[in-house]
C-alpha atoms as a PDB file:
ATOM      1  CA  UNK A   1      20.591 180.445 232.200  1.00  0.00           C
ATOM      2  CA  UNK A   2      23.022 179.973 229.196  1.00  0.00           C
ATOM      3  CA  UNK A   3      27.015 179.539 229.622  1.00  0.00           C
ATOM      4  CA  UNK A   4      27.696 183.298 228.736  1.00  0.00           C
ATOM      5  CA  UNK A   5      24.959 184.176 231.642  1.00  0.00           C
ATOM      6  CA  UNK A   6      26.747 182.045 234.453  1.00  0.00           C
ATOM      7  CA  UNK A   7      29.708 183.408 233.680  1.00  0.00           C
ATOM      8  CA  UNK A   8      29.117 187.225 233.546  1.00  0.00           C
ATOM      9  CA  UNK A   9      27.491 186.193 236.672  1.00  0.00           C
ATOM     10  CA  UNK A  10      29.977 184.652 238.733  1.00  0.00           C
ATOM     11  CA  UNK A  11      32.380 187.583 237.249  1.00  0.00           C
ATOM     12  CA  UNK A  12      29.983 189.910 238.793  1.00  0.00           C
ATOM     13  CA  UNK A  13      30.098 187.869 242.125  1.00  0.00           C
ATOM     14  CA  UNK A  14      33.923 188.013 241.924  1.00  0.00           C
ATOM     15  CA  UNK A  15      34.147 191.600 241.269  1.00  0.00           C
ATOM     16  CA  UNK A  16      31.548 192.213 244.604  1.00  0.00           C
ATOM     17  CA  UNK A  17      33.571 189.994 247.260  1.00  0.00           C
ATOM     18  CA  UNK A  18      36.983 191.580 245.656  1.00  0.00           C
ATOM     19  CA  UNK A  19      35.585 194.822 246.824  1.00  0.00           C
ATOM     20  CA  UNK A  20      34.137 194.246 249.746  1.00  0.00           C
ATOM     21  CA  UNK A  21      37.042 192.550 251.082  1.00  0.00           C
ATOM     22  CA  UNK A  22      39.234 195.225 250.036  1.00  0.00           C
ATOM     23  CA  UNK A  23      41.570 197.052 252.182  1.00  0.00           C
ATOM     24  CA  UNK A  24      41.879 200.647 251.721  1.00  0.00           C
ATOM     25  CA  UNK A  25      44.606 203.107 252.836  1.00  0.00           C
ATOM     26  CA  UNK A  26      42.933 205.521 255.204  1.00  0.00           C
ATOM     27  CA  UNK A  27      43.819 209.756 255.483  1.00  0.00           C
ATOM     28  CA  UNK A  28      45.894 210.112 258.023  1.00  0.00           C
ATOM     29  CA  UNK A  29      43.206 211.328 260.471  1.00  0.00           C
ATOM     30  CA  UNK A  30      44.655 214.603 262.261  1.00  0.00           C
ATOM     31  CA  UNK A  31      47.331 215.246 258.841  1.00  0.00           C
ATOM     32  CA  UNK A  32      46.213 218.824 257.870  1.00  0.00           C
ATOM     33  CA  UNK A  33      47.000 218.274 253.961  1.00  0.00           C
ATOM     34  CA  UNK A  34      44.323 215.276 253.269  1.00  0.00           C
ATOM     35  CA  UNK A  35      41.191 215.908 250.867  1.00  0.00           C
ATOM     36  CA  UNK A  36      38.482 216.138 252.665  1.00  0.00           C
ATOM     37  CA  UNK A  37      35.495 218.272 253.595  1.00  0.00           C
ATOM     38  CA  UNK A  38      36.219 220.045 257.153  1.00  0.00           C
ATOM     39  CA  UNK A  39      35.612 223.141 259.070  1.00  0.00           C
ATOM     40  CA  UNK A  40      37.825 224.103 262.169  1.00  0.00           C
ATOM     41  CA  UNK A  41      36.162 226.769 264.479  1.00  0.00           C
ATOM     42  CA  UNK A  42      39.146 227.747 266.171  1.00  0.00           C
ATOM     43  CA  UNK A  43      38.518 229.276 269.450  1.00  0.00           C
ATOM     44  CA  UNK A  44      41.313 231.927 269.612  1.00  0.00           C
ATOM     45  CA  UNK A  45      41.675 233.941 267.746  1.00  0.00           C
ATOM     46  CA  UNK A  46      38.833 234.180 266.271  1.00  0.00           C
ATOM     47  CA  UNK A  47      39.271 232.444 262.768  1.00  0.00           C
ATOM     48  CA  UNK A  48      38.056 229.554 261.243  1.00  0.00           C
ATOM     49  CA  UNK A  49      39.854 226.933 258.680  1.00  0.00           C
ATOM     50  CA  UNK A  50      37.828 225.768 255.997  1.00  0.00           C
ATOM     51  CA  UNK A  51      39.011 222.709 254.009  1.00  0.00           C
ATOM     52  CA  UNK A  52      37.158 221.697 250.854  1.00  0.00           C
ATOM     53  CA  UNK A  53      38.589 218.534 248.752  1.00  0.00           C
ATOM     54  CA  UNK A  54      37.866 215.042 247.102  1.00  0.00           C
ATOM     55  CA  UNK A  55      40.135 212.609 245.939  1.00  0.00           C
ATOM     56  CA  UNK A  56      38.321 210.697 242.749  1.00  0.00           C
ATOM     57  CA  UNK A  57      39.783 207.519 241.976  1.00  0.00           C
ATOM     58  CA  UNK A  58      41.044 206.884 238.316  1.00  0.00           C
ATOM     59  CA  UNK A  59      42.188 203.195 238.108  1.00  0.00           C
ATOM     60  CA  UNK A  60      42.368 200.244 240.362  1.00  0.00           C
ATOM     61  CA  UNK A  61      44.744 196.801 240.176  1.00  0.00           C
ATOM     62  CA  UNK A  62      43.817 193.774 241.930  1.00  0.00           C
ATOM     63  CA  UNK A  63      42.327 195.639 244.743  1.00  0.00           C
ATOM     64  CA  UNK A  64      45.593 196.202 246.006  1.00  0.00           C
ATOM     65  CA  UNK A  65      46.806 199.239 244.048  1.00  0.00           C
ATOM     66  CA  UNK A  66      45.188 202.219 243.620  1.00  0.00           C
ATOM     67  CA  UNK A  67      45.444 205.118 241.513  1.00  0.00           C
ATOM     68  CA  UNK A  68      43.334 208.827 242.717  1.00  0.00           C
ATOM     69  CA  UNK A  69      43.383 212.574 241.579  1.00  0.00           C
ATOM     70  CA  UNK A  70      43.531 214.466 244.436  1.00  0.00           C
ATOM     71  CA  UNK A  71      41.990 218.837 244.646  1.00  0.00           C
ATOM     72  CA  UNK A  72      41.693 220.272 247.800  1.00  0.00           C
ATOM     73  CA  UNK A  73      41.651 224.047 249.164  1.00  0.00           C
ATOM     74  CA  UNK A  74      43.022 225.006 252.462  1.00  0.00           C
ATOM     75  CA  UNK A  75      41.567 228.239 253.556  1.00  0.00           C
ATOM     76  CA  UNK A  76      41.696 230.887 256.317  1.00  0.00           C
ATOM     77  CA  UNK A  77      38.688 232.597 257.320  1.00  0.00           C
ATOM     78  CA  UNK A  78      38.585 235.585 259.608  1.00  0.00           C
ATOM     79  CA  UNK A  79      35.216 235.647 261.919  1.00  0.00           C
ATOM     80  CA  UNK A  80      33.498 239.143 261.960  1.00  0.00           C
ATOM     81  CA  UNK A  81      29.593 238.056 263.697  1.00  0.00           C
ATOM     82  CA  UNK A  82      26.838 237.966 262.032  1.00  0.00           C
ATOM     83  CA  UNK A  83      27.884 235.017 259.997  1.00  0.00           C
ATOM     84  CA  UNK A  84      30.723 237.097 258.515  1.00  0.00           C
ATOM     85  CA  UNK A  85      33.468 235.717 257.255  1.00  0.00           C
ATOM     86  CA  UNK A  86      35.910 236.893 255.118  1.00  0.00           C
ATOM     87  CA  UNK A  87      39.046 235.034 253.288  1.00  0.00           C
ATOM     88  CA  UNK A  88      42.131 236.167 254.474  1.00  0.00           C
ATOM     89  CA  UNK A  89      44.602 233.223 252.189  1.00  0.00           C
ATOM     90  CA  UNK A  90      43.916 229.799 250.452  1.00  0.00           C
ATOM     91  CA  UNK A  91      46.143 227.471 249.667  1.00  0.00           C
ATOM     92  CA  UNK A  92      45.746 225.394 246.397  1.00  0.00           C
ATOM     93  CA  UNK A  93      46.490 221.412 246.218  1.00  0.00           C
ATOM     94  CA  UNK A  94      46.688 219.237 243.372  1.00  0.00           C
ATOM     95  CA  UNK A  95      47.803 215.942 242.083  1.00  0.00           C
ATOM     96  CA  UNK A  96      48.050 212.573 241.821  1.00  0.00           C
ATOM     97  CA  UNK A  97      48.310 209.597 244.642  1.00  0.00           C
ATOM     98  CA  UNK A  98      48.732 206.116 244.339  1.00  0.00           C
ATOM     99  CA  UNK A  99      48.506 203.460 247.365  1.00  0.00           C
ATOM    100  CA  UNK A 100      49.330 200.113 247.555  1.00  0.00           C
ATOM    101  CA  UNK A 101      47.382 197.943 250.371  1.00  0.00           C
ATOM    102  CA  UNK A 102      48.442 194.099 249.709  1.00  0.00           C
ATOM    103  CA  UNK A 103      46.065 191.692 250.872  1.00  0.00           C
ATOM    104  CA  UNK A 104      47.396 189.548 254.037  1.00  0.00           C
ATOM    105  CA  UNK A 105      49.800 192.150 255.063  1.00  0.00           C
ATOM    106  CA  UNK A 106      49.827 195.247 257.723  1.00  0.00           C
ATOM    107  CA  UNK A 107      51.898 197.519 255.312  1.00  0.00           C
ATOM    108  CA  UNK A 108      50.074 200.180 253.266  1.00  0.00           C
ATOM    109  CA  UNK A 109      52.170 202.384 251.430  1.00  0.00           C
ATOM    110  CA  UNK A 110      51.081 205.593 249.564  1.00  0.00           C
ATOM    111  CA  UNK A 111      52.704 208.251 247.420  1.00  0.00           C
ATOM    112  CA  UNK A 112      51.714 211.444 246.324  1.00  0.00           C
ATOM    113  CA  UNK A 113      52.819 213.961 243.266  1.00  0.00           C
ATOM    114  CA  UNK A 114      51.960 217.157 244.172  1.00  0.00           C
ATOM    115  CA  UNK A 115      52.020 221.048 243.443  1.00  0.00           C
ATOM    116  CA  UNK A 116      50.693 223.865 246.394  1.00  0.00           C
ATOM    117  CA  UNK A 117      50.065 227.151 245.757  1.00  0.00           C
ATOM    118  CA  UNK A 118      49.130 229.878 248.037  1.00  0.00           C
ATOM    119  CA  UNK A 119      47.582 233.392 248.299  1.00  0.00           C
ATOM    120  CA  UNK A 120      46.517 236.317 250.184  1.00  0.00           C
ATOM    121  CA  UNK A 121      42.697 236.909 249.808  1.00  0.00           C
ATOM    122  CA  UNK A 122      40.463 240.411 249.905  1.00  0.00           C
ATOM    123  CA  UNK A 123      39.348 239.779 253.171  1.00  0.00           C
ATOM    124  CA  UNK A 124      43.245 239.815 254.300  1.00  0.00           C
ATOM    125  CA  UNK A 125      42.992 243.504 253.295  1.00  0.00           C
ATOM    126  CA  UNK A 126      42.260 246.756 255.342  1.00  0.00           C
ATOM    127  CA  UNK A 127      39.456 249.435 254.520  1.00  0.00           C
ATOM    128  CA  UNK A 128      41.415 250.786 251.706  1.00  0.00           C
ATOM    129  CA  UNK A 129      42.180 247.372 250.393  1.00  0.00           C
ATOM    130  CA  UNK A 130      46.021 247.494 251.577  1.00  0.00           C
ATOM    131  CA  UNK A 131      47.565 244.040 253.051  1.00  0.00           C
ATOM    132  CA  UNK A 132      49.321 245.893 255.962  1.00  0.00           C
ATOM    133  CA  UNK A 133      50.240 242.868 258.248  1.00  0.00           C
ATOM    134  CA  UNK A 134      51.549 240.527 255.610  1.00  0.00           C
ATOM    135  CA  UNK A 135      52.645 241.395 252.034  1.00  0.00           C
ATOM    136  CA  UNK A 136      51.261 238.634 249.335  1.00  0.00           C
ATOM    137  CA  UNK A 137      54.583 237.171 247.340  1.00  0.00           C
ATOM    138  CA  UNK A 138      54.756 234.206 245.435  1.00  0.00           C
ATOM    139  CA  UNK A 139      54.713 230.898 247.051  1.00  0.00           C
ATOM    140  CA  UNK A 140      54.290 227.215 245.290  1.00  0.00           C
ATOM    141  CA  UNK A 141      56.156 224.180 245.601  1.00  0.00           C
ATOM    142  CA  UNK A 142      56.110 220.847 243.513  1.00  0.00           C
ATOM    143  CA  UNK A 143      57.161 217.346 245.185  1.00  0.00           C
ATOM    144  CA  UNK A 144      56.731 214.061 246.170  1.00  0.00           C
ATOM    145  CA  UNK A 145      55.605 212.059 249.594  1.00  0.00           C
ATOM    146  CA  UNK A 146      56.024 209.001 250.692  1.00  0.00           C
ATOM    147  CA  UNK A 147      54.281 207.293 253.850  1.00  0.00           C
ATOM    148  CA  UNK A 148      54.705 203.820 254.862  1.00  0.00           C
ATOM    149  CA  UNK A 149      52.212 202.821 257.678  1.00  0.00           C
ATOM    150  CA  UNK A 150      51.882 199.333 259.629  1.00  0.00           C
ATOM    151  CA  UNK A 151      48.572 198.511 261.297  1.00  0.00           C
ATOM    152  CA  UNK A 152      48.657 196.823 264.728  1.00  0.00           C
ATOM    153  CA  UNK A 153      45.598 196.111 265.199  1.00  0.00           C
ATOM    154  CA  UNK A 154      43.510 199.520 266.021  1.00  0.00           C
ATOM    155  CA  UNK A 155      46.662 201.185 266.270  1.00  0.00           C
ATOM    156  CA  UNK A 156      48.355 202.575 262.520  1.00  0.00           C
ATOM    157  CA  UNK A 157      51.752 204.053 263.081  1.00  0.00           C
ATOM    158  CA  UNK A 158      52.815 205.861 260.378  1.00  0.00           C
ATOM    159  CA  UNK A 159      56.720 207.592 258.676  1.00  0.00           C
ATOM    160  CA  UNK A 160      57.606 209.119 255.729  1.00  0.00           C
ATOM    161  CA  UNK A 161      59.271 212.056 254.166  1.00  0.00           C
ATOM    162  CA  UNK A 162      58.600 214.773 251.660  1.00  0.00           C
ATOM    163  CA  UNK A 163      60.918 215.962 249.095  1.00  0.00           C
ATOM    164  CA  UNK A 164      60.383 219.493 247.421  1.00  0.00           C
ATOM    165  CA  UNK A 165      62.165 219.201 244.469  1.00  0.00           C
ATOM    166  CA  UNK A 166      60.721 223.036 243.207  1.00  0.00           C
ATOM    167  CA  UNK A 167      60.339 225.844 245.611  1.00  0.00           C
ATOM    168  CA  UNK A 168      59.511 229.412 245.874  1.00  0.00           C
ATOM    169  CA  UNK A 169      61.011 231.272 247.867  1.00  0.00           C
ATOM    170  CA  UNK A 170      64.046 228.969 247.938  1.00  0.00           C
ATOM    171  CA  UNK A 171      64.726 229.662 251.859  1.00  0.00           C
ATOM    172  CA  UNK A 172      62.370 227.079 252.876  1.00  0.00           C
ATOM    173  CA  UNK A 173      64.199 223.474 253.044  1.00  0.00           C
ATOM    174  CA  UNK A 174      63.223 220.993 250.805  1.00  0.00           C
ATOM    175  CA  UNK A 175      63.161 217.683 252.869  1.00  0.00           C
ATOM    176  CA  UNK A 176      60.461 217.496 255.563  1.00  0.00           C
ATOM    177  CA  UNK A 177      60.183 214.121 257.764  1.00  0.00           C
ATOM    178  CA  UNK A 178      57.006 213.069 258.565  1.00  0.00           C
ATOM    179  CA  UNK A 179      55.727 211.125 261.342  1.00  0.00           C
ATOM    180  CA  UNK A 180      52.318 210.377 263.577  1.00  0.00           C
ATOM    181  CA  UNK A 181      49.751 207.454 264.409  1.00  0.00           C
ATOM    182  CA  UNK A 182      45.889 206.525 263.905  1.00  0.00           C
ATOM    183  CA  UNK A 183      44.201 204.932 266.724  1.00  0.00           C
ATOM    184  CA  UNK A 184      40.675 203.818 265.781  1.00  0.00           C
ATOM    185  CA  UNK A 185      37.913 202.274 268.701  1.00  0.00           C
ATOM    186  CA  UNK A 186      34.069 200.955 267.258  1.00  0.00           C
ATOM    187  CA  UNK A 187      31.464 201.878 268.890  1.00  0.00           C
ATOM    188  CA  UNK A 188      28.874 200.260 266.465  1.00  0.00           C
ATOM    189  CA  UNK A 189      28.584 198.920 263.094  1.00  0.00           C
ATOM    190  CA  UNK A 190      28.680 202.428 261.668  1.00  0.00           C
ATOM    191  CA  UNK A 191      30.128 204.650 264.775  1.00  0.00           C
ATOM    192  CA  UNK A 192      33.938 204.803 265.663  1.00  0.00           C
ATOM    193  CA  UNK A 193      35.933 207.271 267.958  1.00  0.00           C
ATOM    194  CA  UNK A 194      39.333 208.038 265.960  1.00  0.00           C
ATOM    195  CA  UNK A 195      42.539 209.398 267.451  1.00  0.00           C
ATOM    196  CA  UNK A 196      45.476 210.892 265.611  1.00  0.00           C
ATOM    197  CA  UNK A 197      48.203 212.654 266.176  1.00  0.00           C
ATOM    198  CA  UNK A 198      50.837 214.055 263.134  1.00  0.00           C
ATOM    199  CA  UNK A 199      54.285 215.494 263.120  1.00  0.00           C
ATOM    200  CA  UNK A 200      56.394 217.270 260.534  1.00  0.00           C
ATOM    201  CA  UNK A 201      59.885 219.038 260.927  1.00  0.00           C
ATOM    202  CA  UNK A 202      59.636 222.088 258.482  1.00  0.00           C
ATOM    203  CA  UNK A 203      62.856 223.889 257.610  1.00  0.00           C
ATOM    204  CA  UNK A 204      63.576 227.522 256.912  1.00  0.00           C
ATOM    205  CA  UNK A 205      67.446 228.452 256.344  1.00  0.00           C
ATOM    206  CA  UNK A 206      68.379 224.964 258.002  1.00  0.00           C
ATOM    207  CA  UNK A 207      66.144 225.406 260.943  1.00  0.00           C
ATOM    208  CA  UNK A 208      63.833 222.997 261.811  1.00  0.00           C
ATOM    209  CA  UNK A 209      60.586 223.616 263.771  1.00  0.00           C
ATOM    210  CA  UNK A 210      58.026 221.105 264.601  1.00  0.00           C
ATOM    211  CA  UNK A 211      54.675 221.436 263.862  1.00  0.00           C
ATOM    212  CA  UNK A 212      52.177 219.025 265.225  1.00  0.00           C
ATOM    213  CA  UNK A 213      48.420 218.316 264.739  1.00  0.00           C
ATOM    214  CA  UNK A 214      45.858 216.354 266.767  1.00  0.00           C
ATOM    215  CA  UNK A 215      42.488 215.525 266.660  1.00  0.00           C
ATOM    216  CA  UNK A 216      40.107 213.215 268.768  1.00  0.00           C
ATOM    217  CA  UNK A 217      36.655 212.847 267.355  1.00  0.00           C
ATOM    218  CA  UNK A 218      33.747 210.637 266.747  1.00  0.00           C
ATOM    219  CA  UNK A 219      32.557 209.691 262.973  1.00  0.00           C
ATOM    220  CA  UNK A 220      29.151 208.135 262.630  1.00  0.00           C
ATOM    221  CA  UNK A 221      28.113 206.325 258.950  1.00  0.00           C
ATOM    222  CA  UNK A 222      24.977 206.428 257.152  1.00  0.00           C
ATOM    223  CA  UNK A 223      23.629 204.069 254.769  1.00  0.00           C
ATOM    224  CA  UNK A 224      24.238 206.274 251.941  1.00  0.00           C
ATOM    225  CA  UNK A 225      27.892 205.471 252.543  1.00  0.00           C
ATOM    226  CA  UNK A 226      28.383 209.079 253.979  1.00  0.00           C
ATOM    227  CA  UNK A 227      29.562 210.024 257.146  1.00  0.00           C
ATOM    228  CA  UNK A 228      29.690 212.640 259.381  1.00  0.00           C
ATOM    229  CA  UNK A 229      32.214 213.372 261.983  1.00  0.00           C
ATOM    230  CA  UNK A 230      32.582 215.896 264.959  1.00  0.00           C
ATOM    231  CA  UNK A 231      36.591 216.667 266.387  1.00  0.00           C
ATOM    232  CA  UNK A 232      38.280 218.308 269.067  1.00  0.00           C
ATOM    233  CA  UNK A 233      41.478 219.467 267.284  1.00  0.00           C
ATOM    234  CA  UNK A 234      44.932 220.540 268.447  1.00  0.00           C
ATOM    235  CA  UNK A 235      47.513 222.549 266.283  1.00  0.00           C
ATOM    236  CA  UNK A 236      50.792 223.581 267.257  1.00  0.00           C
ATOM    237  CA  UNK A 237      54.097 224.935 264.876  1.00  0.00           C
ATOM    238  CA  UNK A 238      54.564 227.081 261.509  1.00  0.00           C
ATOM    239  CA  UNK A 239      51.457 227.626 259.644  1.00  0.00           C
ATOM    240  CA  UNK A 240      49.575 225.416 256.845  1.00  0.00           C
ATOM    241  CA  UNK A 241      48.811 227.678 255.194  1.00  0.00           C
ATOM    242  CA  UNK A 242      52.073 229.119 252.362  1.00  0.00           C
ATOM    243  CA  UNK A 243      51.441 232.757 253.193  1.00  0.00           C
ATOM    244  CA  UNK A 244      52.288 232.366 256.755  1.00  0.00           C
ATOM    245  CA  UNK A 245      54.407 229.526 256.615  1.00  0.00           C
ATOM    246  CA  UNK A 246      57.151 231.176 258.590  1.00  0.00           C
ATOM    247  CA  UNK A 247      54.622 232.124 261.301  1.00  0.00           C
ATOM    248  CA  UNK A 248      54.177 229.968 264.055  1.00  0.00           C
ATOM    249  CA  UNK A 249      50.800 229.338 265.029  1.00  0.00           C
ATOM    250  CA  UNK A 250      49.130 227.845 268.159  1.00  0.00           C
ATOM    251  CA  UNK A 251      45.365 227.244 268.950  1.00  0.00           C
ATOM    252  CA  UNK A 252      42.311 224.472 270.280  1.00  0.00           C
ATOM    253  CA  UNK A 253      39.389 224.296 267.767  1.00  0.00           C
ATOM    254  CA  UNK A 254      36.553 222.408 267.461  1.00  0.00           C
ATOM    255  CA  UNK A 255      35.746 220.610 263.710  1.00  0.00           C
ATOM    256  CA  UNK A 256      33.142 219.044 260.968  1.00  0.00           C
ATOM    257  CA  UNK A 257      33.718 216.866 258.884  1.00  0.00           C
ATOM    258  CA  UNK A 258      31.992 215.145 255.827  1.00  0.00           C
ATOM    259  CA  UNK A 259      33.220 212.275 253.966  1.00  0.00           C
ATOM    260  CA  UNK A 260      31.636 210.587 250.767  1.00  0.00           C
END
């Protein structure tokens, strides 16, 4: 082995124990707005949330700070039996995130760039293709987040804020505080239970209302590096989803998830 080989070899050794040692900042486990791949059966009424997102990473520094383009869908299904389901509104993410995870400390800090749009969907409409119970109207808003999270052991607490800087319609407040915690137990070398729970104060008029999200589930990993998770999930406060966003909304569901 010549000088040039050793050394494109211990590079490539470097590069391998850099990464496996690297600490990554996790989704907030029960936060609604996260890229993933989930479907919420919720048990009543009968609809079902379908979320359907990835979050491809662009550029890394030092392991430390990271760089990702985030798409993701949030959408409402209505169930009708025999595996019926039409699309009643969809909400459209996308953006940019960066997260910075130093090694040796229990901070990890991330912030997101962001625009949402939603809209009303065909299946939303009656027989003669009217929307009778909600009329569509134009809803997007542009802004940033920040989240600062500390890891005690198993345990990630979590703050942060969001700041709408662009908003239609302009009644909805554009500073939302944002709180929960991750609680994570092994069971295995690739099984874990996870516990979150997530709270954000959205405004309408200068009237805050909670709305809260939790989720308790079990996430097994393959050696393909995917995983597969089942969740029993709790949501409580004005809708995700734009259209409705001045609706409050309460039910238990039951969720799958796939990460890659």
């Amino acid at each position: 082995m010549n000088v040039l080989e050793r050394l494109i070899a211990l590079f490539g050794m470097a590069v391998i124990a850099r990464s496996s040692s690297a600490r990554e900042f996790e989704s907030l486990y029960a936060n609604p707005f996260e890229a993933r791949i989930q479907l919420v059966g919720q048990l009543a009424p009968r609809t079902l949330r379908l979320d359907i997102g990835a979050s491809p990473e662009l550029f890394r520094v030092d392991s430390i700070f990271k760089v990702e383009a985030e798409f993701f869908t949030l959408t409402r299904l209505r169930s009708e039996g025999n595996l019926k389901f039409p699309a009643e509104t969809a909400d459209y993410w996308f953006g940019f995130t960066g997260t910075y995870t130093p090694a040796g400390s229990a901070i990890d800090l991330r912030i997101r760039l962001a625009h949402i749009s939603s809209h009303l969907v065909d299946g939303y409409a009656n027989a003669r293709g009217q929307f009778e119970r909600q009329l569509p109207f134009v809803y997007s808003r542009e802004f940033i987040e920040a989240i600062a999270a500390y890891r005690i052991g198993n345990l990630r607490p979590y703050a942060g804020v969001t700041w709408v800087w662009s908003i239609q319609p302009r009644y909805f407040d554009r500073l939302i505080p944002h709180v929960g915690f991750d609680y994570s137990v092994d069971l295995g070398a690739d099984c874990a239970v996870h516990v979150g729970h997530d709270a954000k104060l959205i405004g309408i008029h200068g009237s805050y209302a909670p709305q809260h999200s939790t989720q308790i589930g079990i996430q097994q990993r393959y050696p393909s590096g995917t995983s597969a998770g089942v969740a029993l999930y709790r949501f409580d406060g004005r809708s995700i989803h734009g259209m409705f966003a001045n609706q409050a909304e309460s039910y238990l569901g039951l969720g799958l998830s796939f990460t890659y």
